[in-house]
N, C-alpha and C. Protein backbone atom coordinates (compact mmCIF):
# COMPACT_ATOMS: atom_id res chain seq x y z
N UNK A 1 166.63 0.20 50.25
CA UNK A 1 166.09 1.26 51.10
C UNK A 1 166.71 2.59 50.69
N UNK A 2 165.75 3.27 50.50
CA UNK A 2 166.60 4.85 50.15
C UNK A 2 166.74 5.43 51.37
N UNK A 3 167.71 6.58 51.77
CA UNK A 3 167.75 7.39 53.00
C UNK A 3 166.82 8.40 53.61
N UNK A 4 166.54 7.92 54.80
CA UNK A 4 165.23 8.62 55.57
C UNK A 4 165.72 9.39 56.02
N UNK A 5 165.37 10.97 55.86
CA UNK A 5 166.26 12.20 57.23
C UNK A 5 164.67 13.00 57.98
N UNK A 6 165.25 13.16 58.65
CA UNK A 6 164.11 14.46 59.80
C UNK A 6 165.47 15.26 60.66
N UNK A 7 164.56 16.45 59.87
CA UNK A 7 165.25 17.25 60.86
C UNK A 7 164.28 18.45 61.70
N UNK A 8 165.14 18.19 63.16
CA UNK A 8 164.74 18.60 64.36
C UNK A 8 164.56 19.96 64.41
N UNK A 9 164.00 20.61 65.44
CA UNK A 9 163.47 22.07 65.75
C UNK A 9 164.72 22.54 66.05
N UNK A 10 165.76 22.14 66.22
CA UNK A 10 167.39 22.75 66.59
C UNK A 10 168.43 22.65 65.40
N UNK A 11 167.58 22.23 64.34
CA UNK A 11 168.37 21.63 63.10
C UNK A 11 169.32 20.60 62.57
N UNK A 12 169.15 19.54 63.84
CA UNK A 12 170.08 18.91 63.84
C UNK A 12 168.79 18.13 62.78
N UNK A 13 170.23 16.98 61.98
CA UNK A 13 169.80 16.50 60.63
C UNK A 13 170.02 15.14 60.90
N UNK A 14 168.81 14.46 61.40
CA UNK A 14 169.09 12.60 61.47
C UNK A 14 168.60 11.69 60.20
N UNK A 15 169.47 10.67 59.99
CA UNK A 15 169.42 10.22 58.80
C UNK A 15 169.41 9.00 59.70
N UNK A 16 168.60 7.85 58.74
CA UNK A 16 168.58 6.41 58.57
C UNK A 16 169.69 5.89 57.32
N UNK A 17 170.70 4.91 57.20
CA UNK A 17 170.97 4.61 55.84
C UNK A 17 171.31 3.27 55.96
N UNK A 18 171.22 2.81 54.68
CA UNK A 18 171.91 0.85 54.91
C UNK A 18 173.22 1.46 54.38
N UNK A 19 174.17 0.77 55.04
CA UNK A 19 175.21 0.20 54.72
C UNK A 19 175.85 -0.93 54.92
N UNK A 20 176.00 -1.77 53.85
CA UNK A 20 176.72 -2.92 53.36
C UNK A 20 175.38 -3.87 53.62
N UNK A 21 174.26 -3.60 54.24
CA UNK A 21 173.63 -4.53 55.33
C UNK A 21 173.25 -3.93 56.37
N UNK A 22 173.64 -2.95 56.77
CA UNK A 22 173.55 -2.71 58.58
C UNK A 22 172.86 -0.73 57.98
N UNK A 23 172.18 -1.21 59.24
CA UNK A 23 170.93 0.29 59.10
C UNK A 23 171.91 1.26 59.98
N UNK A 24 172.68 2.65 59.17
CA UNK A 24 173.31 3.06 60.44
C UNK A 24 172.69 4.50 60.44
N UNK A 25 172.79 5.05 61.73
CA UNK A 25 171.89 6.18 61.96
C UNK A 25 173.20 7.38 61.92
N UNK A 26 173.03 8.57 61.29
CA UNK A 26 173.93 9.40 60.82
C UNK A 26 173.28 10.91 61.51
N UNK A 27 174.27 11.53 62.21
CA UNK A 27 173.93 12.68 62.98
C UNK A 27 174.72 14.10 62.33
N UNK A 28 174.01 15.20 61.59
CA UNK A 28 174.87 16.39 61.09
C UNK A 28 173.67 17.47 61.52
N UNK A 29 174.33 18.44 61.45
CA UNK A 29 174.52 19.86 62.06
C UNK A 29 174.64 21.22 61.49
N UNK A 30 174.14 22.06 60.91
CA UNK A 30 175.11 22.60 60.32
C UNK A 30 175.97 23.55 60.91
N UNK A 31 175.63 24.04 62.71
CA UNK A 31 176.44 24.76 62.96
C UNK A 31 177.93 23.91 63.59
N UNK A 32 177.79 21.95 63.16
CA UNK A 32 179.14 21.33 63.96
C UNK A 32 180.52 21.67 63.35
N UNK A 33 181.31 21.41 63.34
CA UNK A 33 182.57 21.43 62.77
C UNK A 33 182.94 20.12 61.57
N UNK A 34 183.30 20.92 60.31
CA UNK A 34 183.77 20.36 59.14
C UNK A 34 183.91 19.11 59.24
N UNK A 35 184.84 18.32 60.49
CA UNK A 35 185.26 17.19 60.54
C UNK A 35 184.41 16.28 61.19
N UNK A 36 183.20 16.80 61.95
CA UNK A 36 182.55 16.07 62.77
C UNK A 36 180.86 16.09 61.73
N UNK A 37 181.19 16.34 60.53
CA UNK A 37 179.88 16.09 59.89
C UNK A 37 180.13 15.07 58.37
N UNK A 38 178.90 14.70 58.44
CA UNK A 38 178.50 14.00 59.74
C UNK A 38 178.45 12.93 60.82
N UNK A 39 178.52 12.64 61.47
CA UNK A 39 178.58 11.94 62.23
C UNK A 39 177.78 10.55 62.61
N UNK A 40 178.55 9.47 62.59
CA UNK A 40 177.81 8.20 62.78
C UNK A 40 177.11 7.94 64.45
N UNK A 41 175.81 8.72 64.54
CA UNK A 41 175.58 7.97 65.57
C UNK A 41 175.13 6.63 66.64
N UNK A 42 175.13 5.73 65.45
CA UNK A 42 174.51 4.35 65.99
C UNK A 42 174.44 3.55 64.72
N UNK A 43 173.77 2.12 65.11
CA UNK A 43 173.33 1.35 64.32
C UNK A 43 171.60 0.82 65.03
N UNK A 44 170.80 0.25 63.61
CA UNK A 44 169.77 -0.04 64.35
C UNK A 44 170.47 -1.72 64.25
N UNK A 45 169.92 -2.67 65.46
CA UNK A 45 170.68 -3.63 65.76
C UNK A 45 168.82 -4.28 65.89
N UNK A 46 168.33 -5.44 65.31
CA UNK A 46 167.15 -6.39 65.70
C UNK A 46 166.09 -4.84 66.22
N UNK A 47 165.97 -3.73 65.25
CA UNK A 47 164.99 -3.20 65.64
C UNK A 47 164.59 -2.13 66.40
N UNK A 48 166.08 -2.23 67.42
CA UNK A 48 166.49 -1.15 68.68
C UNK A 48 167.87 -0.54 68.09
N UNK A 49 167.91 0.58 68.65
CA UNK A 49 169.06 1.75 68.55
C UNK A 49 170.09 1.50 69.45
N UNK A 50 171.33 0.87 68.97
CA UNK A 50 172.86 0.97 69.67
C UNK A 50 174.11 2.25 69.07
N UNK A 51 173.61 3.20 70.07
CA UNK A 51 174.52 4.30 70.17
C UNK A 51 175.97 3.74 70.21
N UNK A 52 176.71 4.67 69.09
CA UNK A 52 178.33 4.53 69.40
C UNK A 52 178.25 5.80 70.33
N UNK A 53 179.37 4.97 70.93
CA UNK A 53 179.65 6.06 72.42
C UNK A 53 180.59 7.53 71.98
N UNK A 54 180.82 7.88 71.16
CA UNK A 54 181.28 9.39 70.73
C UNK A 54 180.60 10.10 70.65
N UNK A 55 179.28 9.88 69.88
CA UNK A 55 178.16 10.25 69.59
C UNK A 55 177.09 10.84 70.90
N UNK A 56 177.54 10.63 72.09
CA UNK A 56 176.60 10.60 73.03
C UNK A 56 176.40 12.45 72.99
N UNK A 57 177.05 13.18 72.34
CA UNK A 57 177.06 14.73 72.41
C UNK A 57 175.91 15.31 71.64
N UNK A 58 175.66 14.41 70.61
CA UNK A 58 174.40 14.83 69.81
C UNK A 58 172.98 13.61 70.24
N UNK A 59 173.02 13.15 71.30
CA UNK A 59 171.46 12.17 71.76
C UNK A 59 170.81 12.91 72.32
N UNK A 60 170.43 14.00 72.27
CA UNK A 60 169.49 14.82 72.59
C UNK A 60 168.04 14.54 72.31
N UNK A 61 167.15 14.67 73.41
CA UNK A 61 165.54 14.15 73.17
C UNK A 61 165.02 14.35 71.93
N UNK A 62 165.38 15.59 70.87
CA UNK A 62 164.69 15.87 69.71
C UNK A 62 165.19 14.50 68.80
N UNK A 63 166.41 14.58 69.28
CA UNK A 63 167.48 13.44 67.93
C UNK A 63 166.52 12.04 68.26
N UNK A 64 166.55 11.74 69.17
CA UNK A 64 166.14 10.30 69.80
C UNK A 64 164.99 10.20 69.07
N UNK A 65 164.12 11.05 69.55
CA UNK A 65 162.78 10.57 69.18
C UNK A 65 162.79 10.33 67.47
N UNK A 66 163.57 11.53 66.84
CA UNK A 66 163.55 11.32 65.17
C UNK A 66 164.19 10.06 65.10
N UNK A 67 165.50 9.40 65.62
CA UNK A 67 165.73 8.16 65.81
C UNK A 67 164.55 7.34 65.41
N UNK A 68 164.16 7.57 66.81
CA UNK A 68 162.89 6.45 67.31
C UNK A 68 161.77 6.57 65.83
N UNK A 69 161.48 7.53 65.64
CA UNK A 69 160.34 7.86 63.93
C UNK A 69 161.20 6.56 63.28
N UNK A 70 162.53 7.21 62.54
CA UNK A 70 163.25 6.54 61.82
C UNK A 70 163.09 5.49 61.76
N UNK A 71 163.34 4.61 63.01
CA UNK A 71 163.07 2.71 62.96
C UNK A 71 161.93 2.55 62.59
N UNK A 72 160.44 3.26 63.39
CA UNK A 72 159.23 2.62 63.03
C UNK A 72 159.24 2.61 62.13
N UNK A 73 159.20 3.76 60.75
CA UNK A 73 158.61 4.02 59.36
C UNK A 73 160.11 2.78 58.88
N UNK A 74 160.88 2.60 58.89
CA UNK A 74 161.73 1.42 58.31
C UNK A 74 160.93 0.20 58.62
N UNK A 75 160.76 -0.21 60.41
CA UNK A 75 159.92 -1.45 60.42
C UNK A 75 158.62 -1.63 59.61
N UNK A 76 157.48 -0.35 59.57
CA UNK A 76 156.51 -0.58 59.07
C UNK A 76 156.53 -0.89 56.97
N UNK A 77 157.75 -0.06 56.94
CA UNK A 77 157.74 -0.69 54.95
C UNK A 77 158.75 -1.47 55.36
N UNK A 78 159.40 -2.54 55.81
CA UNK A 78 160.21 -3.74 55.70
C UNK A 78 159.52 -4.51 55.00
């Protein structure tokens, strides 16, 4: 799988990526801070989105829904 990004009307930058095995969803910014980019916000787990709880600062409705894009277009070319 190569890496899927959309980015939002606020610029926030959501990414899909595999790692090792596991689909993890990656949250950057460019106005966040050096150390907080970017940021792991979740994994997709059987299909659905499990937020790591640090992350809850960037789940904003724009992010989610690009989330939500993210899984379908992964489920639909699986």
């Amino acid at each position: 799988m190569s890496d899927r990004t959309i980015t939002t009307d606020s610029g926030s930058i959501v990414t899909l990526t595999d790692r090792d095995g596991d689909l993890i969803v990656l949250l950057d910014h460019p106005d966040a801070p050096a150390d907080m980019r970017p940021t792991e916000a979740g994994r997709v787990i059987d299909g659905g989105f499990q937020p790591a709880p640090f992350a809850a600062w960037g789940l904003r409705p724009p992010a989610l829904r690009a989330i939500a894009d993210l899984i379908e277009l992964e489920a639909n070319n699986a």
